[in-house]
Protein backbone atom coordinates (compact mmCIF):
# COMPACT_ATOMS: atom_id res chain seq x y z
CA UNK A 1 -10.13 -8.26 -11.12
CA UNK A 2 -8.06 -7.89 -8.19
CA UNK A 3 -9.15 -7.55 -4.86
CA UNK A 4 -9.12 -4.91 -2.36
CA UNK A 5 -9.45 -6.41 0.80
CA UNK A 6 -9.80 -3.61 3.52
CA UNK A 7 -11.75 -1.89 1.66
CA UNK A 8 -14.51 -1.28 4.52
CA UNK A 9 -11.63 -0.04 6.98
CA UNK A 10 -10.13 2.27 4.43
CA UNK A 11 -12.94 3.72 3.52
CA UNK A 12 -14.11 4.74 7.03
CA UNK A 13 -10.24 4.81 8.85
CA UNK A 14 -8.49 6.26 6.97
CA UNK A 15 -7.14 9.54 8.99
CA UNK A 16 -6.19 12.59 7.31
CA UNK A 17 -3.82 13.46 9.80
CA UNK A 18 -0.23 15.63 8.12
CA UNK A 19 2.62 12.95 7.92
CA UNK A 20 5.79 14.29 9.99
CA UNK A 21 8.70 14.30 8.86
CA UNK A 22 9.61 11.13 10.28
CA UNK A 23 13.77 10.60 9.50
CA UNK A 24 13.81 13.44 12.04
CA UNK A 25 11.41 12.56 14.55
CA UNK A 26 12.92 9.09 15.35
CA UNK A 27 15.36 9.14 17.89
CA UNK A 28 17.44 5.99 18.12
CA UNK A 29 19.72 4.88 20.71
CA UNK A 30 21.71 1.94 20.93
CA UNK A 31 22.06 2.52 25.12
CA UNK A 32 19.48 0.50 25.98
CA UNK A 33 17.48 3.77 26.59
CA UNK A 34 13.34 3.57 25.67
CA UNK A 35 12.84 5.78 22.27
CA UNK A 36 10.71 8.50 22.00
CA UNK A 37 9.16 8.05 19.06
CA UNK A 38 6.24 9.92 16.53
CA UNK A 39 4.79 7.71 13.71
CA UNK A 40 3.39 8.82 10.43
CA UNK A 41 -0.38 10.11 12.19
CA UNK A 42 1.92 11.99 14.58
CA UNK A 43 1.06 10.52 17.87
CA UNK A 44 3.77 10.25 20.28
CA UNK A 45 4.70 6.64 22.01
CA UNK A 46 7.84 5.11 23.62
CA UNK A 47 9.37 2.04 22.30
CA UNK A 48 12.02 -0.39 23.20
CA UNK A 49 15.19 0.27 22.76
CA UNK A 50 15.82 -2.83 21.05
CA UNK A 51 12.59 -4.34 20.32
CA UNK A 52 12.89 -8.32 20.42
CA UNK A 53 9.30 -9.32 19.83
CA UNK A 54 7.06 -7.40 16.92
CA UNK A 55 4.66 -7.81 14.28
CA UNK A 56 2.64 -6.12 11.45
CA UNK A 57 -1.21 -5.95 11.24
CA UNK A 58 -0.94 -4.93 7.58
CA UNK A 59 0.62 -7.45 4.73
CA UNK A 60 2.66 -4.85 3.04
CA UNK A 61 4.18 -3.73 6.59
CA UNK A 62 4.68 -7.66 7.11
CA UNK A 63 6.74 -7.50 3.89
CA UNK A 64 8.64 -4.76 4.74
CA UNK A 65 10.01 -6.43 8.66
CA UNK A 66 10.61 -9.49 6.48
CA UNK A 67 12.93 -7.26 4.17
CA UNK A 68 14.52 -4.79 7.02
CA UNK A 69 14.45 -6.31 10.54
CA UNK A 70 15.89 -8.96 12.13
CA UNK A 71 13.23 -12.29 11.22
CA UNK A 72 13.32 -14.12 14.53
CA UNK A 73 11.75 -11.12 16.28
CA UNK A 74 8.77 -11.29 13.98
CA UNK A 75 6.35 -13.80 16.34
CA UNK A 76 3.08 -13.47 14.11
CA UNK A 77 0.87 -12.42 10.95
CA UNK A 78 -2.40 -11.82 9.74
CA UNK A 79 -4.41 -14.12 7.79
CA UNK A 80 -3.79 -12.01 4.94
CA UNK A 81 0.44 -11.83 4.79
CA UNK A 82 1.25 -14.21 2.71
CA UNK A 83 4.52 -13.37 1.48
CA UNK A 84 7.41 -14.08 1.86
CA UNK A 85 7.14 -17.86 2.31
CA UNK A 86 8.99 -17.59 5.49
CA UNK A 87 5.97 -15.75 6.73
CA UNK A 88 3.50 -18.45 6.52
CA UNK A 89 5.75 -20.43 8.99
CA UNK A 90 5.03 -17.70 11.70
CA UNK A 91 1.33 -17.60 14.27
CA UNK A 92 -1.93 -16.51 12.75
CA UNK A 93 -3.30 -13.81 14.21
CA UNK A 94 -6.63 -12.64 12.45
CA UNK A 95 -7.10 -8.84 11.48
CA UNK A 96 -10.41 -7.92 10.73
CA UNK A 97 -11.96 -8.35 13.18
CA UNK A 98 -8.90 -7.81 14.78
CA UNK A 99 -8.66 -10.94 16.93
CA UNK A 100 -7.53 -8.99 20.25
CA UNK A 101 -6.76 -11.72 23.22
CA UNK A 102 -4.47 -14.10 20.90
CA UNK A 103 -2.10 -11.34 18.95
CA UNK A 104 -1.50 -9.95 23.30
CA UNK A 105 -0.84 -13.72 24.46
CA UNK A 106 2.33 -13.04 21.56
CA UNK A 107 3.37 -10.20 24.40
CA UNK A 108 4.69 -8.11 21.03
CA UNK A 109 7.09 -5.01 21.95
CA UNK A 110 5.14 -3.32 19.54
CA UNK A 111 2.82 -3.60 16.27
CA UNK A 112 2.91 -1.58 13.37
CA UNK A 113 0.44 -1.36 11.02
CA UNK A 114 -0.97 1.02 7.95
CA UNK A 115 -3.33 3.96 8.07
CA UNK A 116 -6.64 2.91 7.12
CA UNK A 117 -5.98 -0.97 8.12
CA UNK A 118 -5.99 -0.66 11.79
CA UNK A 119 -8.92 0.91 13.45
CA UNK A 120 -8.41 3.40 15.40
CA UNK A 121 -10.59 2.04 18.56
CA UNK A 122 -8.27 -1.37 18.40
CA UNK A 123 -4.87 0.74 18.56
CA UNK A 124 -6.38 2.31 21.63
CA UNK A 125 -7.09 -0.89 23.17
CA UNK A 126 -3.70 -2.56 22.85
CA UNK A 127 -2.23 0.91 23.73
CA UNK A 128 -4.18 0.31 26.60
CA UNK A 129 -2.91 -3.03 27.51
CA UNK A 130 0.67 -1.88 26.75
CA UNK A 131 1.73 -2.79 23.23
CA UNK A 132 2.32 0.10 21.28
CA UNK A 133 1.22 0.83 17.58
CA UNK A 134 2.87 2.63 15.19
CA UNK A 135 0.65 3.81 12.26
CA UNK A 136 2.94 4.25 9.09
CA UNK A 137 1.10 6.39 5.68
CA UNK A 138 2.22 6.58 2.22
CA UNK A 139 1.16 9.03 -0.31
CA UNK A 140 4.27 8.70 -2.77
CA UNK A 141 6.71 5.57 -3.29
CA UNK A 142 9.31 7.98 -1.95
CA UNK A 143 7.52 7.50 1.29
CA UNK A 144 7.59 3.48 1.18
CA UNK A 145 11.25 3.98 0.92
CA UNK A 146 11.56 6.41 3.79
CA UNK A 147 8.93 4.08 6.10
CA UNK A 148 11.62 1.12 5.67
CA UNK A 149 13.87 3.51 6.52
CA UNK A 150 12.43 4.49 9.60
CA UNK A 151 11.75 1.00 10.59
CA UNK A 152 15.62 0.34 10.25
CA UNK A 153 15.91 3.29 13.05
CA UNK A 154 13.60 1.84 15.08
CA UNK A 155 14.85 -1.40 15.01
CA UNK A 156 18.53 -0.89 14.70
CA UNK A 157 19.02 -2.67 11.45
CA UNK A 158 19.31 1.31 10.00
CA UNK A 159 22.67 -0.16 7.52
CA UNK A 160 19.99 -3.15 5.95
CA UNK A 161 17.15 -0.28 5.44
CA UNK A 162 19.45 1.67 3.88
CA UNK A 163 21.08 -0.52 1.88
CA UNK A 164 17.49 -1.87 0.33
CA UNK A 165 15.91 1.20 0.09
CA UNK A 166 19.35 2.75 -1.80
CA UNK A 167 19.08 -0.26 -4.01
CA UNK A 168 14.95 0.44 -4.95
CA UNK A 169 15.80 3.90 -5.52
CA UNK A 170 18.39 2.86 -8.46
CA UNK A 171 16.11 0.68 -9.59
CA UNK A 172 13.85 3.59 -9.61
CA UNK A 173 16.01 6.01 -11.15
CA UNK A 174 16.58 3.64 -13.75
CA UNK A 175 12.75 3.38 -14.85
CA UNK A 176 12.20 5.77 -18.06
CA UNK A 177 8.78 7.28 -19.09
CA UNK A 178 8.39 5.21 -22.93
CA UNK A 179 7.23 8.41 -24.39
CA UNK A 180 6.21 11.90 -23.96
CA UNK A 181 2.65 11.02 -24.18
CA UNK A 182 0.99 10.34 -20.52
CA UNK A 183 -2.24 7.82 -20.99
CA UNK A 184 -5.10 8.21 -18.44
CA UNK A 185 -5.37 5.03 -15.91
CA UNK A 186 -8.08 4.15 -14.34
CA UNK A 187 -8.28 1.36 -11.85
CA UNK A 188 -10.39 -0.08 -10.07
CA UNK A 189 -10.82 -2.28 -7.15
CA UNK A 190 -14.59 -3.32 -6.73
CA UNK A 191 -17.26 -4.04 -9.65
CA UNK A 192 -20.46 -3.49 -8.14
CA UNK A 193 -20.31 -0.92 -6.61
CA UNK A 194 -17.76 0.88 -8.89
CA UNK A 195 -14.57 1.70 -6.41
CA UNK A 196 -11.53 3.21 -7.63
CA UNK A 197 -7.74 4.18 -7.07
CA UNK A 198 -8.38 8.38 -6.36
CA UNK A 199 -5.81 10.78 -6.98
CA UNK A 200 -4.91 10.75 -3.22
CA UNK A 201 -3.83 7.29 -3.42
CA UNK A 202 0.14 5.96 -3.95
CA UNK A 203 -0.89 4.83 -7.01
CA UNK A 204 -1.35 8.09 -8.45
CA UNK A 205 2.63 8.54 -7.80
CA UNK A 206 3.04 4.99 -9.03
CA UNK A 207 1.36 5.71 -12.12
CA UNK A 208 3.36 9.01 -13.08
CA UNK A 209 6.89 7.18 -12.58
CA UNK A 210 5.29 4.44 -14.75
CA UNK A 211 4.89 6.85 -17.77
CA UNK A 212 0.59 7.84 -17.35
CA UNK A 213 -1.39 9.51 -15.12
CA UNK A 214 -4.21 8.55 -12.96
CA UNK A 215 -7.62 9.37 -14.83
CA UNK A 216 -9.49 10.55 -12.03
CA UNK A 217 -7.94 14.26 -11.28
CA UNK A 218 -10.47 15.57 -8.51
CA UNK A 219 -9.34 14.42 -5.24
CA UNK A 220 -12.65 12.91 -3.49
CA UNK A 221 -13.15 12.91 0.30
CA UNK A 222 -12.64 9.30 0.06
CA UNK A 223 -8.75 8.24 -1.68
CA UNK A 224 -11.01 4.98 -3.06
CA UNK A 225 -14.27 6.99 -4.40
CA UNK A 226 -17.51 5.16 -5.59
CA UNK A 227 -18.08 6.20 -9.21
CA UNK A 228 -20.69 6.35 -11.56
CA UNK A 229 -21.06 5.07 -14.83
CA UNK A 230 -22.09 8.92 -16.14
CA UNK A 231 -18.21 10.14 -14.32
CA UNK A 232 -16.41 7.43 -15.85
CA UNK A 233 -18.09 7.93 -19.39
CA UNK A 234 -16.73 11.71 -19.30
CA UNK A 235 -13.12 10.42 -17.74
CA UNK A 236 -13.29 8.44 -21.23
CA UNK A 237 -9.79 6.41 -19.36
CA UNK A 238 -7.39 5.64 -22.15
CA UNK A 239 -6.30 2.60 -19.89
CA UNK A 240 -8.97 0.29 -17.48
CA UNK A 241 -6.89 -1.58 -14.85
CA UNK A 242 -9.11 -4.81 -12.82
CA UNK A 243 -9.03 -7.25 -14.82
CA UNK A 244 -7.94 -9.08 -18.31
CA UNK A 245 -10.04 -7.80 -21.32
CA UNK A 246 -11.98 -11.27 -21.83
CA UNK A 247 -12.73 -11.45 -18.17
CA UNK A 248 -14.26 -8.11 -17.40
CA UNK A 249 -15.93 -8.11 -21.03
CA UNK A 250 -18.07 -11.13 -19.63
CA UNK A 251 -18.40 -9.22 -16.02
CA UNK A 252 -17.51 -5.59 -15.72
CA UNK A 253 -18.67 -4.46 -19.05
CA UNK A 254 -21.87 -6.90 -19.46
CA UNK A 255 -23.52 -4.93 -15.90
CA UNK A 256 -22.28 -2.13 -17.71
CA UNK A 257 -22.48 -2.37 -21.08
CA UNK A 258 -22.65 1.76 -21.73
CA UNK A 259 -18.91 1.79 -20.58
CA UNK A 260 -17.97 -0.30 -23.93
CA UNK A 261 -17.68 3.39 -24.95
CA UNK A 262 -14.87 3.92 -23.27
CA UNK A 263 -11.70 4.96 -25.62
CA UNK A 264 -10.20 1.59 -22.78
CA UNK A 265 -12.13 -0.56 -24.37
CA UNK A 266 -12.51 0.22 -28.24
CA UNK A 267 -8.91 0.07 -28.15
CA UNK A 268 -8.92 -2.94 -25.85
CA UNK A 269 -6.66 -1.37 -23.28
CA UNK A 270 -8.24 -3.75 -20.46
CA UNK A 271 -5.42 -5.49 -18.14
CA UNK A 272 -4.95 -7.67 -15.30
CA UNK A 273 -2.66 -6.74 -12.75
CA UNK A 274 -0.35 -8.29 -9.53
CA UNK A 275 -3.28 -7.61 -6.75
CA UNK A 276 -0.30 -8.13 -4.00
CA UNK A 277 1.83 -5.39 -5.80
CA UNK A 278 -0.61 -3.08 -6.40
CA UNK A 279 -2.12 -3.16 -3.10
CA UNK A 280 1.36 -3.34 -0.97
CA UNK A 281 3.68 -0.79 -0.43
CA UNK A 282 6.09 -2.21 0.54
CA UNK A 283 9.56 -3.64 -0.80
CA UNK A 284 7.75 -4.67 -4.24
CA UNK A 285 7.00 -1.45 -4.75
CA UNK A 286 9.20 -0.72 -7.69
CA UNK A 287 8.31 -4.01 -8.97
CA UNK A 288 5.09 -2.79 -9.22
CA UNK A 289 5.90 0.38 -11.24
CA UNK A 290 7.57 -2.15 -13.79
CA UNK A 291 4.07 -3.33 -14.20
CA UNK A 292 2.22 -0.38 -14.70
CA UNK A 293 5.24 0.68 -16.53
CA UNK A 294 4.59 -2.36 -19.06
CA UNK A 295 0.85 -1.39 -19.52
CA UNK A 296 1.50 1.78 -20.17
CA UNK A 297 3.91 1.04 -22.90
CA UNK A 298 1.71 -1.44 -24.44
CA UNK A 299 -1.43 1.04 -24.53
CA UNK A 300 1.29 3.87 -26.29
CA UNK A 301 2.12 1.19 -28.67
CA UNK A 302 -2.01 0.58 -29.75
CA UNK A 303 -1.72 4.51 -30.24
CA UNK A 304 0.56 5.01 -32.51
């Protein structure tokens, strides 16, 4: 099964704050003149012009300066950002706990970072010490594009963002539902208990331009909900995502064997997935609609 591995901080950080539009919040200047700037939570900060020094706190935002900005600015990583290669060449700074005095000794222009991976209370404290953070949010892959995008503005690499993220979307465009039926997904990210993908998640979006549709409809308080074994017996998922079949038959489905029930697993519907791709968005993101794209495909194909 693949792993979810700020789980803890996503289930208790995550901030329901509205996203701004942020294409038109930005405001760029190549004088040399600070920016005044609003990131995805909508709190207000001033930037450098040019920044020279930055980093990411979050491996998918890592990906995405590796893919838009200008490399030799990046001066660190997490323990977790582990692609591209080039970024294992770069200073370890550790995330969770967020490992405060050595990622300031890197004197970063700024840090950005994903809702729901960066505490709150450790923004505030680097705020405090003079390093901005900029907090970016996804609910649709449309806004993975639009966050390498903005990090183009910010930047001034806007031609490089826009040439990748006009790429992705033709890749996108070019991804066609299999069939008119849509199967149910359902995936999870944690055994025991049972966590999930909710329907505020990207994946739900992911899902749809793969071809299905996210099992679980009710949107929970928390976008990765603790389920029961009595909820997921009357989802009846046509799809179970965590794990190959023969692995989670011997795990998942011997601690709960009453889930065998599932329409998932009479029709042996059970598949492993990319854990990087399904838990980054960022510049893999289509790649990872090709995968769910596959799945979904193959579980039409045991339908027919």
């Amino acid at each position: 099964m693949f792993s979810f591995r700020f789980l803890p901080l996503l289930l208790i950080g995550l901030l329901a704050a509205c996203r701004p539009d942020n294409e038109a919040t930005i405001t760029a200047t190549s004088t040399g003149v600070p920016q005044q700037v609003r990131d995805d939570l909508g709190r207000s900060m001033t930037l450098p012009a040019h920044p020279r020094r930055i980093m990411a706190l979050a491996a998918s935002m890592t990906e995405m300066l590796y893919a838009v900005a200008d490399t030799s600015t990046i001066v660190g990583r997490t323990q977790v950002c582990d692609y591209p290669a080039a970024a294992l060449r770069k200073p370890v700074i550790n995330s969770y706990p967020l490992d405060m005095e050595r990622l300031v000794a890197l004197h970063p222009d700024v840090v950005f970072t994903v809702s729901g991976i960066t505490s709150p209370d450790d923004a505030a404290r680097l705020e405090q010490l003079g390093i901005p953070v900029y907090f970016q949010q996804y609910e649709t892959v449309e806004d993975v594009l639009r966050g390498m995008r903005d990090l183009g503005h910010l930047l001034g690499r806007e031609a490089q963002a826009r040439r990748l993220t006009d790429s992705l979307g033709t890749q996108l465009r070019q991804i066609a539902p299999v069939a008119s039926t849509k199967p149910r997904v359902l995936a999870i990210t944690w055994q025991d208990p049972i966590y999930v993908y909710g329907q505020n998640t990207l994946f739900t979006d992911k899902i749809r331009l793969a071809g299905g549709q996210n099992a679980v409809v009710e949107k929970f308080a928390q976008p990765y909900p603790a389920l029961t074994r009595e909820y997921i017996l009357k989802l009846n998922p046509d799809v179970l995502i965590g794990g190959s079949f023969g692995k989670l038959d011997s795990t998942f489905f011997k601690t709960y064997p009453e889930l065998r029930r599932i329409r998932a697993y009479q029709t042996r519907q059970v598949h492993a997935i990319t854990g990087s791709l399904m838990e980054r968005p960022g510049p893999r993101v289509v790649e990872s609609v090709r995968e769910l794209q596959r799945i979904v495909a193959q579980s039409q194909a045991a339908t027919k």
